[in-house]
Protein backbone atom coordinates (compact mmCIF):
# COMPACT_ATOMS: atom_id res chain seq x y z
CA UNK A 1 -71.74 23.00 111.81
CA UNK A 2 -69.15 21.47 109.33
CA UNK A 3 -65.44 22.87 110.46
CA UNK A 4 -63.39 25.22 108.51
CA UNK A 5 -60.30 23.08 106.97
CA UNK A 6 -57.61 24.67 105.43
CA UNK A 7 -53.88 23.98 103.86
CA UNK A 8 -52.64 24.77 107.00
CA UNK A 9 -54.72 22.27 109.64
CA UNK A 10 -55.83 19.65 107.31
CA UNK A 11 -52.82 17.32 108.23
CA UNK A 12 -53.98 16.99 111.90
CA UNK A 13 -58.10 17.33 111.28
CA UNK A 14 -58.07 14.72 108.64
CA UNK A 15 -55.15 12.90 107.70
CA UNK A 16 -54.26 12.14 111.84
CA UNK A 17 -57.80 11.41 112.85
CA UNK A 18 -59.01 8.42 114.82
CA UNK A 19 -62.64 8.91 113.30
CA UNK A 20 -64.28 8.53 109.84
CA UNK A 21 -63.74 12.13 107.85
CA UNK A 22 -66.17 13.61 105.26
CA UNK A 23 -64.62 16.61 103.30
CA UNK A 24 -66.55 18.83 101.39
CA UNK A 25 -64.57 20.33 98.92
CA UNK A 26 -66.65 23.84 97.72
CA UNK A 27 -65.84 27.54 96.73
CA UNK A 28 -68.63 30.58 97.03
CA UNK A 29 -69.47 31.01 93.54
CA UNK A 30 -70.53 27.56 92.99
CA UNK A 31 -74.17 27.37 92.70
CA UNK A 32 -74.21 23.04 93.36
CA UNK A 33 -72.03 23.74 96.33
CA UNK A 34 -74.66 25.96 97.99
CA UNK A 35 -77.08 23.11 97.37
CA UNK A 36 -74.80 21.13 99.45
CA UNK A 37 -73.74 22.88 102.08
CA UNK A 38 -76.83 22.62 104.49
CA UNK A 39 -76.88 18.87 104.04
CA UNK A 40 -73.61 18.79 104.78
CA UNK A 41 -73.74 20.81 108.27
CA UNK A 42 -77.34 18.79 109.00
CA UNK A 43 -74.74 15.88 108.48
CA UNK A 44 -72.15 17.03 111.22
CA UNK A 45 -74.53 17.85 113.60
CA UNK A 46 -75.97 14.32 113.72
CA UNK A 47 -72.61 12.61 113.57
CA UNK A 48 -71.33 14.58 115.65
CA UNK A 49 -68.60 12.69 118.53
CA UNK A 50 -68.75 9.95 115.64
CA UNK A 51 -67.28 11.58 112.77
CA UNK A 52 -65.54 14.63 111.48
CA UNK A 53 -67.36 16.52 108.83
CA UNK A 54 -65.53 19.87 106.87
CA UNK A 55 -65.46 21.87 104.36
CA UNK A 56 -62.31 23.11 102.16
CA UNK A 57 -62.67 26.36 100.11
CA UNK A 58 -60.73 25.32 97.15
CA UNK A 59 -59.90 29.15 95.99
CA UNK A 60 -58.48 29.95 99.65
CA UNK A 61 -56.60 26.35 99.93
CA UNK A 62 -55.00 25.07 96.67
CA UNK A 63 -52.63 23.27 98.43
CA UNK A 64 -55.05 20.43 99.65
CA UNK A 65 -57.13 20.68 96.54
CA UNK A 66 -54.08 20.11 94.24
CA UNK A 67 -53.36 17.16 96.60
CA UNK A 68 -56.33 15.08 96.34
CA UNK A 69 -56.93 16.35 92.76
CA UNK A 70 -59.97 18.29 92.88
CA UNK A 71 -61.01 19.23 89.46
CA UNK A 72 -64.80 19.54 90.40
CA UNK A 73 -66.98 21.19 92.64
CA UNK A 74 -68.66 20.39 94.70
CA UNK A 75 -66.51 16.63 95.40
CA UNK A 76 -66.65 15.08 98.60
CA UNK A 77 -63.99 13.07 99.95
CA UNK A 78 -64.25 10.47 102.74
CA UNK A 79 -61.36 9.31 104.78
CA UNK A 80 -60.73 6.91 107.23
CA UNK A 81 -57.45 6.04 108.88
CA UNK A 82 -56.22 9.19 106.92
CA UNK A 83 -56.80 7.53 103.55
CA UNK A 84 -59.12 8.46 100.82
CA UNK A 85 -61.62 5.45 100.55
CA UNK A 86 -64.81 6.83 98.93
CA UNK A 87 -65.53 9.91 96.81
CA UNK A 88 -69.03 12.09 95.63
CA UNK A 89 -68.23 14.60 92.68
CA UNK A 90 -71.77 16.63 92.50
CA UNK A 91 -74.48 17.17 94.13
CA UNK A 92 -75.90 14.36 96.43
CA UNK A 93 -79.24 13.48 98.29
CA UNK A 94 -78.46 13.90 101.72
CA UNK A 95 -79.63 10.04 102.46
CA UNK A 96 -76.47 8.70 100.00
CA UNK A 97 -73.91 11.05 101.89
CA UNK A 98 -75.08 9.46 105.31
CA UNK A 99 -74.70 6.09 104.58
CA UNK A 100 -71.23 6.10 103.30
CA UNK A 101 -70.72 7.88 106.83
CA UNK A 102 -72.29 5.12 107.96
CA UNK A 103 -70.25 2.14 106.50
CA UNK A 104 -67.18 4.09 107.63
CA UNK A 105 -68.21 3.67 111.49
């Protein structure tokens, strides 16, 4: 399961870890974000101990979304060394998501 980031703990969960970082930026009413939500837990289970995968609820935590610029939903943003260095704005195949994981390893 994909852990809860918010305002408050993103600093330490993503910007200070020593491990690749997928965020999935969402909010409940999307409809694409609930298309992507499932791949994205399926994807922290099975890089799990390799990489950290979350999810930030832009209407609860503007603070990070104003920060990286989030104008869409659902965008994923992947970090590594606490720097943004590839991003997914829609809906993606589960396969694409995995291998940018992948080259971040």
């Amino acid at each position: 399961m994909a852990i809860e980031l918010t305002d408050a703990n993103f600093e330490e969960k993503v910007l200070k870890s020593d491990k690749p970082v997928l965020v999935d930026f969402w909010a409940e009413w999307c409809g694409p974000c609930r298309m992507v939500s499932p791949i994205v837990n399926e994807l922290a289970t099975e890089f799990e101990g390799k990489a950290v995968i979350g999810k930030v609820d832009v209407d609860k935590n503007p603070e990070v979304s104003a920060k990286f610029g989030i104008r869409n939903i659902p965008t994923i943003l992947f970090f590594k060394n606490g720097e943004v260095v590839d991003k997914q704005v829609g809906v993606a195949q589960k396969n694409v998501l995995a291998s940018k994981i992948e080259d971040l390893l």
